[in-house]
PDB file of N, CA and C in Angstrom:
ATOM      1  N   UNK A   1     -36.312  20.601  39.291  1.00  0.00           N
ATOM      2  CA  UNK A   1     -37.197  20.035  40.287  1.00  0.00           C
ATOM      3  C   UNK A   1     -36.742  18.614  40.610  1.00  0.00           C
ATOM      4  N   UNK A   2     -36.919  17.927  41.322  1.00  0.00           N
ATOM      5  CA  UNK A   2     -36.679  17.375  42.055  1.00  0.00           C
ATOM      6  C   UNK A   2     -37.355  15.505  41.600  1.00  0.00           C
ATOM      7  N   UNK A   3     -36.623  15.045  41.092  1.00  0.00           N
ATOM      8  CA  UNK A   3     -37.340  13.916  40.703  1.00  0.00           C
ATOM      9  C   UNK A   3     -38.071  13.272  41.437  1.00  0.00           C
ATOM     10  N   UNK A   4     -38.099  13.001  42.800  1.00  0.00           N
ATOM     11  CA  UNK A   4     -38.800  12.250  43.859  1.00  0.00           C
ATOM     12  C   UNK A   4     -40.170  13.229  43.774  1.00  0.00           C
ATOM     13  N   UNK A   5     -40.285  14.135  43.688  1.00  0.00           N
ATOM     14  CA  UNK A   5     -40.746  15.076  44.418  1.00  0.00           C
ATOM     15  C   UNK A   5     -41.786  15.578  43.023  1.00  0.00           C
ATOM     16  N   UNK A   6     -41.331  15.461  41.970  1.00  0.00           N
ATOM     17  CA  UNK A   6     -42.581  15.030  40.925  1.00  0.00           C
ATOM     18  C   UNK A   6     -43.181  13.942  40.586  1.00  0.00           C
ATOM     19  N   UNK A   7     -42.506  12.994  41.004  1.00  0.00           N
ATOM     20  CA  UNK A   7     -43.136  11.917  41.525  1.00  0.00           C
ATOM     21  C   UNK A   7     -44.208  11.736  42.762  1.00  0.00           C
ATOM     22  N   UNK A   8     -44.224  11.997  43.665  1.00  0.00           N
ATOM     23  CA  UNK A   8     -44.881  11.762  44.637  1.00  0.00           C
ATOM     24  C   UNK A   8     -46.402  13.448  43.947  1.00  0.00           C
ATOM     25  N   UNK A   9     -46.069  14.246  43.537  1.00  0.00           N
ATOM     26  CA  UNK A   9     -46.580  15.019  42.930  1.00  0.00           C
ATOM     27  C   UNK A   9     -47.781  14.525  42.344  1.00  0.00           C
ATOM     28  N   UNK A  10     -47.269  14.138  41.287  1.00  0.00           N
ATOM     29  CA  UNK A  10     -47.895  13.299  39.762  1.00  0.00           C
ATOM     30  C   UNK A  10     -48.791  12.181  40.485  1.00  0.00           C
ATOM     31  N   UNK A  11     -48.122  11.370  41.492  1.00  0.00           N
ATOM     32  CA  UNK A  11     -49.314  10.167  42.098  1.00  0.00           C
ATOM     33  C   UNK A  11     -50.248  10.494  42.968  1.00  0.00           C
ATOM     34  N   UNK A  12     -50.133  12.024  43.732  1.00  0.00           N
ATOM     35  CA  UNK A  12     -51.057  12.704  44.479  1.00  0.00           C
ATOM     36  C   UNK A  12     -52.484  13.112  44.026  1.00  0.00           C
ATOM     37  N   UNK A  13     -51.703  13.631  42.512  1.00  0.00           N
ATOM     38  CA  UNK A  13     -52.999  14.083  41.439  1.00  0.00           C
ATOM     39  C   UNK A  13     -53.418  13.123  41.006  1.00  0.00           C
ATOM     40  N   UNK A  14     -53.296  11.997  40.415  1.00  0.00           N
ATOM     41  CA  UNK A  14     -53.645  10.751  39.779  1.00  0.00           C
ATOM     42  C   UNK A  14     -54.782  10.186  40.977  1.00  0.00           C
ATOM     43  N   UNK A  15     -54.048   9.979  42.096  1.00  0.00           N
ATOM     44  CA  UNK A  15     -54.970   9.592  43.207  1.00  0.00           C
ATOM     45  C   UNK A  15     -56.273  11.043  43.527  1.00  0.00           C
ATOM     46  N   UNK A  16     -55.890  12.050  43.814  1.00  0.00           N
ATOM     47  CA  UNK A  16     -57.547  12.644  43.803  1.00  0.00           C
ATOM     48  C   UNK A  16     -58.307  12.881  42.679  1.00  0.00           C
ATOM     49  N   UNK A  17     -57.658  12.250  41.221  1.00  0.00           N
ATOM     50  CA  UNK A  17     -58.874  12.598  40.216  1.00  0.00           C
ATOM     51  C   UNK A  17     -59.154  11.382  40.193  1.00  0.00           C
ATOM     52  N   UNK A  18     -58.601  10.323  40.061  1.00  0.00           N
ATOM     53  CA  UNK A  18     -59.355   9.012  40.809  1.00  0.00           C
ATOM     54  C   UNK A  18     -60.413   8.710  41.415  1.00  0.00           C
ATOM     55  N   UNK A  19     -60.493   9.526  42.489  1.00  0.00           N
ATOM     56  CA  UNK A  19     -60.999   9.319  43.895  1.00  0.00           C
ATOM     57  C   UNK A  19     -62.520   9.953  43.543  1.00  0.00           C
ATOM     58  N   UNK A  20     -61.827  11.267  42.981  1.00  0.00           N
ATOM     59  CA  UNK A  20     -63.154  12.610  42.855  1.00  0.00           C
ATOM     60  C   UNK A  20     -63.897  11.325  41.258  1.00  0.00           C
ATOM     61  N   UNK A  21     -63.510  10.939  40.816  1.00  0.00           N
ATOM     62  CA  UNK A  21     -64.142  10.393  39.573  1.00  0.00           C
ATOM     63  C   UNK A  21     -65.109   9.071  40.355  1.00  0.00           C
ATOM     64  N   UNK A  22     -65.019   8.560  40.964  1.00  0.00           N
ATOM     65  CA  UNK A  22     -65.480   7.531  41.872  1.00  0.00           C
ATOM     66  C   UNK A  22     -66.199   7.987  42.641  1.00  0.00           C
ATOM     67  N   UNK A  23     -66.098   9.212  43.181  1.00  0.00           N
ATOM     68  CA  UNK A  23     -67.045   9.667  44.235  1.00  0.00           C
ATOM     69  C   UNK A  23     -68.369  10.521  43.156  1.00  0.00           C
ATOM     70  N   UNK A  24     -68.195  10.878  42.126  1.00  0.00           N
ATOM     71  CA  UNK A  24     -69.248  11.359  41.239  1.00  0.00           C
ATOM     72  C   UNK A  24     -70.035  10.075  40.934  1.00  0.00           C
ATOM     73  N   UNK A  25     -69.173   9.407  40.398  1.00  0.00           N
ATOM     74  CA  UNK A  25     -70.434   8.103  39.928  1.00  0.00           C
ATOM     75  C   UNK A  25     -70.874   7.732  41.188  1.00  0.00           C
ATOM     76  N   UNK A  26     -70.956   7.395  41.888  1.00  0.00           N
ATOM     77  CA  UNK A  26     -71.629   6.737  42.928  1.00  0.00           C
ATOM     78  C   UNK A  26     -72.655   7.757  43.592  1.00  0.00           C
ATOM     79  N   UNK A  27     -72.453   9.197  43.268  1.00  0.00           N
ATOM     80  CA  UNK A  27     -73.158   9.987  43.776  1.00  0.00           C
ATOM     81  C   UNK A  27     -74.719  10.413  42.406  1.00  0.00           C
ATOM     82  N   UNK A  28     -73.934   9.749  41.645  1.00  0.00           N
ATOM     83  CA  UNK A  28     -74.694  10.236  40.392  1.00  0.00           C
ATOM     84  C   UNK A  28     -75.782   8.839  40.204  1.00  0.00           C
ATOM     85  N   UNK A  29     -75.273   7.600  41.049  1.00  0.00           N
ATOM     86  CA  UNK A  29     -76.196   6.141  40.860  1.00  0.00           C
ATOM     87  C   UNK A  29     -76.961   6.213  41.837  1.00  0.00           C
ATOM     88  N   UNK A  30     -76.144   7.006  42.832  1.00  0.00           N
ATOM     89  CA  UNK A  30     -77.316   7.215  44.243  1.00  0.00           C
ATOM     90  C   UNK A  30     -78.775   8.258  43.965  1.00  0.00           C
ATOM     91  N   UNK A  31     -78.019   9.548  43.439  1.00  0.00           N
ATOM     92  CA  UNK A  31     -79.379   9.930  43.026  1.00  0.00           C
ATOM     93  C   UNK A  31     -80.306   9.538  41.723  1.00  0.00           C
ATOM     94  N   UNK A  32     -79.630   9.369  41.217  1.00  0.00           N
ATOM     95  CA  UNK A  32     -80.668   8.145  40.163  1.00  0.00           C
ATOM     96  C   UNK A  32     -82.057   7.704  40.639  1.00  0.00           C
ATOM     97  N   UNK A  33     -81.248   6.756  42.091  1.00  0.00           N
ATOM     98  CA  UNK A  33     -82.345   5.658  42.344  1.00  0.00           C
ATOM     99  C   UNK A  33     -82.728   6.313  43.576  1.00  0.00           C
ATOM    100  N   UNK A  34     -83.115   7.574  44.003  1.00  0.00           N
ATOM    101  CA  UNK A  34     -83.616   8.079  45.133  1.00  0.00           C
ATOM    102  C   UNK A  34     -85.070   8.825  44.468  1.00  0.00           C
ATOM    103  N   UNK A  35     -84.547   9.484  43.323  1.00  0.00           N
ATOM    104  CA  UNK A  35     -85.821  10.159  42.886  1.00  0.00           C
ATOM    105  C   UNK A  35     -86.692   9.857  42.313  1.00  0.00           C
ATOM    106  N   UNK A  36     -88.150   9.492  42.523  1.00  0.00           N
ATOM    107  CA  UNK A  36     -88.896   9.293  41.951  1.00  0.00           C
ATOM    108  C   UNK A  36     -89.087   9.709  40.714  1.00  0.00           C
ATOM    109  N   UNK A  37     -89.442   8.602  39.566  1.00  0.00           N
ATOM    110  CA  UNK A  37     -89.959   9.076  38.482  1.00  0.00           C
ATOM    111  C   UNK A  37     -91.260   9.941  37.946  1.00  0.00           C
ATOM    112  N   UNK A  38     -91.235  10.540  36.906  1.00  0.00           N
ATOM    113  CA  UNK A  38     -92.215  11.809  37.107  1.00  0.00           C
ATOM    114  C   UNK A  38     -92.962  11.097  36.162  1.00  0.00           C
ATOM    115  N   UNK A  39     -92.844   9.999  35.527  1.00  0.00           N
ATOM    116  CA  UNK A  39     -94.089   9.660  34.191  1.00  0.00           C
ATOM    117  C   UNK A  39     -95.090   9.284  34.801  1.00  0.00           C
ATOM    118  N   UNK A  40     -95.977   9.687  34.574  1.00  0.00           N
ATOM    119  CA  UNK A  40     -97.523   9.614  34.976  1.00  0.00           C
ATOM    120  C   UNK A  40     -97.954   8.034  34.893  1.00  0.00           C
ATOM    121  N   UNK A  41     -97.794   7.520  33.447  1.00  0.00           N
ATOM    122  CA  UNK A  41     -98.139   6.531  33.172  1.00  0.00           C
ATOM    123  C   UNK A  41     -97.139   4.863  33.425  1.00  0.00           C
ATOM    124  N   UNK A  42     -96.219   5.182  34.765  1.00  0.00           N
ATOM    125  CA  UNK A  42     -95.294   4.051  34.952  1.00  0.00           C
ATOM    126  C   UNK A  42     -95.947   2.678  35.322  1.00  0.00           C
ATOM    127  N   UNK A  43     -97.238   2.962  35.931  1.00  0.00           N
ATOM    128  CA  UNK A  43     -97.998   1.869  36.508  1.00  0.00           C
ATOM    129  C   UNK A  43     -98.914   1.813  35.443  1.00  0.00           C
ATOM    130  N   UNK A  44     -99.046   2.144  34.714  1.00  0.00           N
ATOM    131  CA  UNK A  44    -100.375   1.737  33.360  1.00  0.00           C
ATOM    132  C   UNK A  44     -99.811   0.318  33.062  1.00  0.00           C
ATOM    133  N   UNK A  45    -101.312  -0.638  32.612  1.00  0.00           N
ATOM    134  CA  UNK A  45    -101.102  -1.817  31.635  1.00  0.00           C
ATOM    135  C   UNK A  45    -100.295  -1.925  30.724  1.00  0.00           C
ATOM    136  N   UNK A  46    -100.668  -0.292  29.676  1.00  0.00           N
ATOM    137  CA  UNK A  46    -100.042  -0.485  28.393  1.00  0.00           C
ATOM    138  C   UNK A  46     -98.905   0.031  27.982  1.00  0.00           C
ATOM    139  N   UNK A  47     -97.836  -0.090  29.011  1.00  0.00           N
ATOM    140  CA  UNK A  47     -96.397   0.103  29.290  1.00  0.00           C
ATOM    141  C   UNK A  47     -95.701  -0.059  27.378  1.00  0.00           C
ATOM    142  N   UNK A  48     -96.672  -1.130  26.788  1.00  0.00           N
ATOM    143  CA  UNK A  48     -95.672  -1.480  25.956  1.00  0.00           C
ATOM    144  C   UNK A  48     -96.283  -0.667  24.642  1.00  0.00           C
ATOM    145  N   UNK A  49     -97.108   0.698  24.593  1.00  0.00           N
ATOM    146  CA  UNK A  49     -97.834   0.947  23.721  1.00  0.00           C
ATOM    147  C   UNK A  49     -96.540   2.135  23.296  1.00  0.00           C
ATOM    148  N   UNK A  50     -96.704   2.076  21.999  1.00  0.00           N
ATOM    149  CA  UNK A  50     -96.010   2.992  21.120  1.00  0.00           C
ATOM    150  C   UNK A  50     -96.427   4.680  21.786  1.00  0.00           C
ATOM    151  N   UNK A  51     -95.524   5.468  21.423  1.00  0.00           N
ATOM    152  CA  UNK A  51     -95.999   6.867  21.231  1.00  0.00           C
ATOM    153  C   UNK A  51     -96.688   7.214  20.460  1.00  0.00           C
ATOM    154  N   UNK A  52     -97.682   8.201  20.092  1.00  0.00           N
ATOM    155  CA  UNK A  52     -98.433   8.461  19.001  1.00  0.00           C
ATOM    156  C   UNK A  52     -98.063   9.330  18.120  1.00  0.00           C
ATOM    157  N   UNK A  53     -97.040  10.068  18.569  1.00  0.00           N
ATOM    158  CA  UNK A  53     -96.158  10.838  17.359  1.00  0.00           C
ATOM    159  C   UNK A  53     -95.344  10.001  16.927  1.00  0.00           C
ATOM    160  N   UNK A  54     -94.975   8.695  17.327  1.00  0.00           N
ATOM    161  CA  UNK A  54     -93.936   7.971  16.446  1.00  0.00           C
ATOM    162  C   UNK A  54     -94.719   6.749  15.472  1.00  0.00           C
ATOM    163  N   UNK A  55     -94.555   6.550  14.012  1.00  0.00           N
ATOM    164  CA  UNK A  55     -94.932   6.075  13.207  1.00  0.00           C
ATOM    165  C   UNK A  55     -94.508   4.791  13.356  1.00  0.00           C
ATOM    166  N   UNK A  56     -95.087   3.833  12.059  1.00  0.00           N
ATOM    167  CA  UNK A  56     -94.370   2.519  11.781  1.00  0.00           C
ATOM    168  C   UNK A  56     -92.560   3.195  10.832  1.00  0.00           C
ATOM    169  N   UNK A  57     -92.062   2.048  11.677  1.00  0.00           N
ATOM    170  CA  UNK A  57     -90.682   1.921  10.740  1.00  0.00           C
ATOM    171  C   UNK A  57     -89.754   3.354  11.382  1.00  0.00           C
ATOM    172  N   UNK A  58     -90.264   4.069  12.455  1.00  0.00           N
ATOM    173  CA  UNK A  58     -89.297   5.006  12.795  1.00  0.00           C
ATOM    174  C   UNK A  58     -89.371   6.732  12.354  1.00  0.00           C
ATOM    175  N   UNK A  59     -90.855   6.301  11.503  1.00  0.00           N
ATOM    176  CA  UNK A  59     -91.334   7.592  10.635  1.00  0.00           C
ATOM    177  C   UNK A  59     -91.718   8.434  11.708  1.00  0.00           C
ATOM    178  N   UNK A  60     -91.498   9.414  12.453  1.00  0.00           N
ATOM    179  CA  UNK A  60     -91.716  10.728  12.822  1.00  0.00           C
ATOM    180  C   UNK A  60     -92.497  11.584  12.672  1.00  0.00           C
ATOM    181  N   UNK A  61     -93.643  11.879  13.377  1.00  0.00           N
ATOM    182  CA  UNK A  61     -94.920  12.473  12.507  1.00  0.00           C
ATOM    183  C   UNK A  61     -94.234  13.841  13.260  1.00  0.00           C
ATOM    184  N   UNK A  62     -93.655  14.592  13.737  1.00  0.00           N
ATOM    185  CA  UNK A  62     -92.907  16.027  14.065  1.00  0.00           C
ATOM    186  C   UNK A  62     -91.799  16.369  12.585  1.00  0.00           C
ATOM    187  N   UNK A  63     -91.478  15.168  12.347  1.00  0.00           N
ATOM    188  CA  UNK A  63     -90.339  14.705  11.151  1.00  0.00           C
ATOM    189  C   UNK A  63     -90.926  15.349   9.972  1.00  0.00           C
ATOM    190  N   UNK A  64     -91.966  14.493   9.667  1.00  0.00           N
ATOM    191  CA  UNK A  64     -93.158  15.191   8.688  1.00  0.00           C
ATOM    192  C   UNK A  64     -93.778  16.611   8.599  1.00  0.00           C
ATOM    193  N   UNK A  65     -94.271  17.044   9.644  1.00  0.00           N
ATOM    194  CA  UNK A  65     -94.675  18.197   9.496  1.00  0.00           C
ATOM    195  C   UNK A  65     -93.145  19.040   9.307  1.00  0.00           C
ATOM    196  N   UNK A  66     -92.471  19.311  10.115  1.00  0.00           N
ATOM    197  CA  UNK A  66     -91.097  19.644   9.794  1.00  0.00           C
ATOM    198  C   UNK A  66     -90.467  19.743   8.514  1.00  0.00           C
ATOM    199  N   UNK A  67     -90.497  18.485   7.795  1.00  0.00           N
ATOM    200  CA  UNK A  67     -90.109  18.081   6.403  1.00  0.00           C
ATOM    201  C   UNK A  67     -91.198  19.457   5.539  1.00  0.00           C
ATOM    202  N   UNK A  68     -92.685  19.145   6.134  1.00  0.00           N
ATOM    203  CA  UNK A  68     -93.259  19.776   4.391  1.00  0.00           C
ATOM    204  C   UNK A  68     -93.475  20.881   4.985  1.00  0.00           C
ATOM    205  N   UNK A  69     -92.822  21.662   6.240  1.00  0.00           N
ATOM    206  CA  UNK A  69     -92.929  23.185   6.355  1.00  0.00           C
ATOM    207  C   UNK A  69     -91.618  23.777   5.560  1.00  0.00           C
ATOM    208  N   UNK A  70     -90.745  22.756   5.346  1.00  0.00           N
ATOM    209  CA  UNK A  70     -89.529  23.515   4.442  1.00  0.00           C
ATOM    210  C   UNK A  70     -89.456  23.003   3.092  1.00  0.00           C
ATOM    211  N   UNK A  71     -90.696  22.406   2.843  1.00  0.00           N
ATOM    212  CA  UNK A  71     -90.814  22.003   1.377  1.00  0.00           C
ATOM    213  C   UNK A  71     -91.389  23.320   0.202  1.00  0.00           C
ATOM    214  N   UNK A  72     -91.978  23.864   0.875  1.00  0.00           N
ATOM    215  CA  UNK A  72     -92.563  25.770   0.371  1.00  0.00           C
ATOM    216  C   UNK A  72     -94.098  25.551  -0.585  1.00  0.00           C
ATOM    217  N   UNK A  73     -94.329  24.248   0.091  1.00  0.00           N
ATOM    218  CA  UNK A  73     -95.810  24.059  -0.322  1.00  0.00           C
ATOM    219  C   UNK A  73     -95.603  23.159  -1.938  1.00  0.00           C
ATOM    220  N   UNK A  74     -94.508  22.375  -2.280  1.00  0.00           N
ATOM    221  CA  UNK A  74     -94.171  22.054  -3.550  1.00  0.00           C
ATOM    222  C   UNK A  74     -94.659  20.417  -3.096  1.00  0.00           C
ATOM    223  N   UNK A  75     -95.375  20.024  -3.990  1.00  0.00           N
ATOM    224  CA  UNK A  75     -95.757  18.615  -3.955  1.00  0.00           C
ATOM    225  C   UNK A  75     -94.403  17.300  -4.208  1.00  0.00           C
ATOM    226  N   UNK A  76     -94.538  16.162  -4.138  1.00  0.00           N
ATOM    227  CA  UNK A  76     -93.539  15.623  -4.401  1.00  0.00           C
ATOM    228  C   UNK A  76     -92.968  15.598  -5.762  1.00  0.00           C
ATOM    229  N   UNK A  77     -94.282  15.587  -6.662  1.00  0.00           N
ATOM    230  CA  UNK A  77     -94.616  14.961  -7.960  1.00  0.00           C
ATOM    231  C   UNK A  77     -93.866  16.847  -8.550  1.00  0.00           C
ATOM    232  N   UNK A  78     -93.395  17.795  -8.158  1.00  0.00           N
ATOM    233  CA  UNK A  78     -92.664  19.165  -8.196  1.00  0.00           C
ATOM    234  C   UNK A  78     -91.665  19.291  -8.063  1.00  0.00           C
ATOM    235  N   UNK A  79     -90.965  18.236  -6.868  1.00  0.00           N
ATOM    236  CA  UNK A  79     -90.200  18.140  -6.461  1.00  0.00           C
ATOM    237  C   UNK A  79     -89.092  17.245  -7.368  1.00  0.00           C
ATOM    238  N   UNK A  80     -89.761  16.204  -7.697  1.00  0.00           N
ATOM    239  CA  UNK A  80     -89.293  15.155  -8.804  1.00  0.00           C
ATOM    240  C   UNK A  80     -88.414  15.966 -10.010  1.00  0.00           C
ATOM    241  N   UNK A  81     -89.944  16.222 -10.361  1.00  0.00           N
ATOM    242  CA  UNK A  81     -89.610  17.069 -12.024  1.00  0.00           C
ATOM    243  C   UNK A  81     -88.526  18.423 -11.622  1.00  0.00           C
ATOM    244  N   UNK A  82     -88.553  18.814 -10.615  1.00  0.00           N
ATOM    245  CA  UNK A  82     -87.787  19.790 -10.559  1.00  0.00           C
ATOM    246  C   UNK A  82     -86.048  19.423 -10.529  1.00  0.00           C
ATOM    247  N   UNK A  83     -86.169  18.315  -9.997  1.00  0.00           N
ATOM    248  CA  UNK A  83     -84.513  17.481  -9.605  1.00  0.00           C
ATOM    249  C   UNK A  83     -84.798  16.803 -10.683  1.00  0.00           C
ATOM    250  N   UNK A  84     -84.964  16.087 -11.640  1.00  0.00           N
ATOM    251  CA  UNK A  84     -84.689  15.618 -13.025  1.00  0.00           C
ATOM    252  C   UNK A  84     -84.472  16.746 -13.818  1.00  0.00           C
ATOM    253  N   UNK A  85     -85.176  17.915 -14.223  1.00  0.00           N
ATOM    254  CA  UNK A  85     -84.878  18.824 -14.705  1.00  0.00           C
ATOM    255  C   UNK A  85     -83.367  19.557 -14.592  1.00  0.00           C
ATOM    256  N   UNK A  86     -83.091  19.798 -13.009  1.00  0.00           N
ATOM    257  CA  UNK A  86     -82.160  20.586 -13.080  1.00  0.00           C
ATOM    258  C   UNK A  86     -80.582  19.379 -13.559  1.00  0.00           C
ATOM    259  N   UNK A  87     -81.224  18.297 -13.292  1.00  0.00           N
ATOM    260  CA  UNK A  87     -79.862  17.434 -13.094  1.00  0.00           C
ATOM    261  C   UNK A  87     -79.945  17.211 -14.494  1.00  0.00           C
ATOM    262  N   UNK A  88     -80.931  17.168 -15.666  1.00  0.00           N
ATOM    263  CA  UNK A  88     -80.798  17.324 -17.415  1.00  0.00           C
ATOM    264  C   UNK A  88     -80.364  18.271 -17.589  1.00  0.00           C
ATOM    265  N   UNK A  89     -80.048  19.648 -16.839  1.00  0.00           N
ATOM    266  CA  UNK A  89     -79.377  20.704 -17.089  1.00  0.00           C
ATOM    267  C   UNK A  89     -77.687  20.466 -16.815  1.00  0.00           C
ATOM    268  N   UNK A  90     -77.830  20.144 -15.976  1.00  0.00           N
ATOM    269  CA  UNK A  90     -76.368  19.892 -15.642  1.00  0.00           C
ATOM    270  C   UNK A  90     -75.863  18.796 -16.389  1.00  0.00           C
ATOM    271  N   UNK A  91     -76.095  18.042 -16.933  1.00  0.00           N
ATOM    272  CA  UNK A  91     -75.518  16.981 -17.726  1.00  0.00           C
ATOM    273  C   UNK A  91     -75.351  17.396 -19.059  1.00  0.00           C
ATOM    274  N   UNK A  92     -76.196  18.130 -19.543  1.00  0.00           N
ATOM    275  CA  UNK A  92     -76.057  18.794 -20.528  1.00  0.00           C
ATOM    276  C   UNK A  92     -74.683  19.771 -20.427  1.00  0.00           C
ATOM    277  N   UNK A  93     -74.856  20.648 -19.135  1.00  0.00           N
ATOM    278  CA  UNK A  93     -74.139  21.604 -19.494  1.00  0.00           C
ATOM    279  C   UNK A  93     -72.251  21.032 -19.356  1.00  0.00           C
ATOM    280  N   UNK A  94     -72.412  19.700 -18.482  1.00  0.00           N
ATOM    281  CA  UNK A  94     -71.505  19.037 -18.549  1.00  0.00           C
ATOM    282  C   UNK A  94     -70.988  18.639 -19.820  1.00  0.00           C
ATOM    283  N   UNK A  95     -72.024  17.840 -20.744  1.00  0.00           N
ATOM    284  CA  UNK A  95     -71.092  17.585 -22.042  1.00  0.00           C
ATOM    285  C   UNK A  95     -71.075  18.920 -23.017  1.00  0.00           C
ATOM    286  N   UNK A  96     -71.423  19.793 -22.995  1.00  0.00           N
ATOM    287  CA  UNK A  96     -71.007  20.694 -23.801  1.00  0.00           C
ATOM    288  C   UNK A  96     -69.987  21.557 -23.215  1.00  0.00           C
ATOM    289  N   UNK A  97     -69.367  21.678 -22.208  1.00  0.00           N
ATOM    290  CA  UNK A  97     -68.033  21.806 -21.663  1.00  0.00           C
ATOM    291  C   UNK A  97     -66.989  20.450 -22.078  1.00  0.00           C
ATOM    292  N   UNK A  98     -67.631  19.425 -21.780  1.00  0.00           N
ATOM    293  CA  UNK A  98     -66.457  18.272 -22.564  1.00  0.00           C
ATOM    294  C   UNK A  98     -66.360  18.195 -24.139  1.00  0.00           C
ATOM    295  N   UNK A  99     -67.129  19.056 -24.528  1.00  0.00           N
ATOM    296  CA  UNK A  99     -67.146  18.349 -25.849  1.00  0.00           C
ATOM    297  C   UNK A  99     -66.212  20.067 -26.438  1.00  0.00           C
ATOM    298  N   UNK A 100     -66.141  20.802 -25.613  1.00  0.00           N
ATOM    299  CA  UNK A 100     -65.502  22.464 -25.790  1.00  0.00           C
ATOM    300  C   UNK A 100     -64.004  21.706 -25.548  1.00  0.00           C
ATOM    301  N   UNK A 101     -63.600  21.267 -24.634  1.00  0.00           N
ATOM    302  CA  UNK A 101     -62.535  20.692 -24.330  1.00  0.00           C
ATOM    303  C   UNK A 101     -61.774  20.061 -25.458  1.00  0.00           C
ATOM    304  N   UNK A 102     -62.641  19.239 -25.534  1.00  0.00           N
ATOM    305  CA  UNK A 102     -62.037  18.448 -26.548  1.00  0.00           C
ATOM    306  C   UNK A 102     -61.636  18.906 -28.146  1.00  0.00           C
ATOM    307  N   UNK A 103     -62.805  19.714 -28.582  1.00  0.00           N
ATOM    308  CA  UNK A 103     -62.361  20.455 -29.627  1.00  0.00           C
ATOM    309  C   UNK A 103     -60.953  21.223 -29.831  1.00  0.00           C
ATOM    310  N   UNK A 104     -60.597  21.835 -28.475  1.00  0.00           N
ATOM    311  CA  UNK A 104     -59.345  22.610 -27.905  1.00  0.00           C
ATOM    312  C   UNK A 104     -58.869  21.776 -28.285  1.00  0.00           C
ATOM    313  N   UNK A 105     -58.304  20.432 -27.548  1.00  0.00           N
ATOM    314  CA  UNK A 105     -57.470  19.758 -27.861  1.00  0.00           C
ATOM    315  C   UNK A 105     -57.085  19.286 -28.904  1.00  0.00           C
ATOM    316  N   UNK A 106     -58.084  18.747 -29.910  1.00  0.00           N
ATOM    317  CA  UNK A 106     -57.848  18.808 -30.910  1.00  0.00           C
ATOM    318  C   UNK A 106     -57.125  20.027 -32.143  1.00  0.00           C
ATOM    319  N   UNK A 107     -57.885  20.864 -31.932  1.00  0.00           N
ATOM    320  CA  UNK A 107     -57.242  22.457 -32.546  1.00  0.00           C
ATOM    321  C   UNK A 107     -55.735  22.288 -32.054  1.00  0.00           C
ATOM    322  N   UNK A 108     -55.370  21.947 -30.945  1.00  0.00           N
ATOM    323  CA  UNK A 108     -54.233  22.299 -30.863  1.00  0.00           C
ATOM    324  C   UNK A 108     -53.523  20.928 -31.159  1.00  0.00           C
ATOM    325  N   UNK A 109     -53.849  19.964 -31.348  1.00  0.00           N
ATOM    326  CA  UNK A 109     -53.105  19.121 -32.092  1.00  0.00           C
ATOM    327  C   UNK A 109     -53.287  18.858 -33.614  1.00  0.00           C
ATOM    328  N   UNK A 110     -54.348  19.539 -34.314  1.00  0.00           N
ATOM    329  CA  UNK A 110     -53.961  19.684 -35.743  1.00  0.00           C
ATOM    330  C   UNK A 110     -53.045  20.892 -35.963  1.00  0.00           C
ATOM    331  N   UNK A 111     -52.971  22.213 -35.397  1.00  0.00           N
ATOM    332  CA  UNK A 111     -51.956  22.761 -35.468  1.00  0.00           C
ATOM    333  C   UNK A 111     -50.635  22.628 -35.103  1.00  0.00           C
ATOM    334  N   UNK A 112     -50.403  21.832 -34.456  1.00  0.00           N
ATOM    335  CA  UNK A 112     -48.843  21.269 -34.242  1.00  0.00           C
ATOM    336  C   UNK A 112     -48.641  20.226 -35.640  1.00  0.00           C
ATOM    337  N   UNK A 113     -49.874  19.313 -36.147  1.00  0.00           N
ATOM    338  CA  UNK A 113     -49.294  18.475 -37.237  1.00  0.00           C
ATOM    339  C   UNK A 113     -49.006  19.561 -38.775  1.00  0.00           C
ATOM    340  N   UNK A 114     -49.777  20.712 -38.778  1.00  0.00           N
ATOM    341  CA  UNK A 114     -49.904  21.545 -39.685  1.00  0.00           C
ATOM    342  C   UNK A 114     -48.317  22.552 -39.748  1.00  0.00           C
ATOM    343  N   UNK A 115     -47.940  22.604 -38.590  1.00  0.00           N
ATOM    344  CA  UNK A 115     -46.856  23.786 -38.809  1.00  0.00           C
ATOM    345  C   UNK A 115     -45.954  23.066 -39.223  1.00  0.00           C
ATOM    346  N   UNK A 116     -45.026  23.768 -39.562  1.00  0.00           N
ATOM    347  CA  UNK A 116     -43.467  23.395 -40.005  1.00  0.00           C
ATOM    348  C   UNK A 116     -42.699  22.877 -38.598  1.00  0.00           C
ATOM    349  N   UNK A 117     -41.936  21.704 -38.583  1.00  0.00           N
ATOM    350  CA  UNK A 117     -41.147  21.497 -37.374  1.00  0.00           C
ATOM    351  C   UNK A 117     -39.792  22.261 -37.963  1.00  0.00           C
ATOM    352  N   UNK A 118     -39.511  23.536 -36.377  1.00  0.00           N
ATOM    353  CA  UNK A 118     -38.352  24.146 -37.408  1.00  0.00           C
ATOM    354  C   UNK A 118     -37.167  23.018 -36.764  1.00  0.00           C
ATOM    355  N   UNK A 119     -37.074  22.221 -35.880  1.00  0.00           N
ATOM    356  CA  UNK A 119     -35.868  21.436 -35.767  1.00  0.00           C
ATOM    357  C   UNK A 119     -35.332  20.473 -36.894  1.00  0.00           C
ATOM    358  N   UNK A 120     -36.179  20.980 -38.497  1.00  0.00           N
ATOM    359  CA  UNK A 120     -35.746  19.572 -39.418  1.00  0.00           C
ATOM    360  C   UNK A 120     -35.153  20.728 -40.359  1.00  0.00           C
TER     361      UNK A 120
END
């Protein structure tokens, strides 16, 4: 192909996605500001009043109910003891795997001091 000729190519396309990208935003700022807003309450006083599903600090009262519909009816004070419990299980079952380990290792290094070295 023709080097000029992918050239003039390549700047043809560059220029209409350009163009088409420029002509969206401006079409997308125009209707923006043509359509009226649908909130009921744009002209109210209390413009600056919180939502009532949203809590102090960002707490989520949809968040909440949400949260303790997948909690299965278990209180916190259930929840606690249940995650200390399982995590005393696992620590446990952790050192009695390290402490299996280690015995191995040992076994197998009193039997290397115990055998005969036949290279002597």
């Amino acid at each position: 192909m023709n080097p000029l000729r992918s050239l003039v190519s390549t700047s043809l396309t560059l220029v209409a996605l350009a163009s088409s990208l420029v002509l969206a935003t401006s079409a997308q700022a125009q209707s923006s500001r043509d359509v009226p807003s649908n909130d009921p309450f744009r002209d109210s006083a209390n413009t600056g009043d919180r939502d009532p599903m949203q809590g102090e600090g960002g707490l989520d009262m949809l968040d909440i109910i949400h949260r303790s519909n997948l909690s299965g009816g278990q209180t916190l004070e259930d929840f606690r003891s249940g995650q200390e419990g399982r995590l005393n299980h696992a620590a446990d079952d952790f050192r009695r795997r390290q402490l299996e380990l280690i015995r191995q290792q040992n076994a197998i290094s009193t039997d290397e001091l115990e055998s005969p070295n036949p290279d002597n």
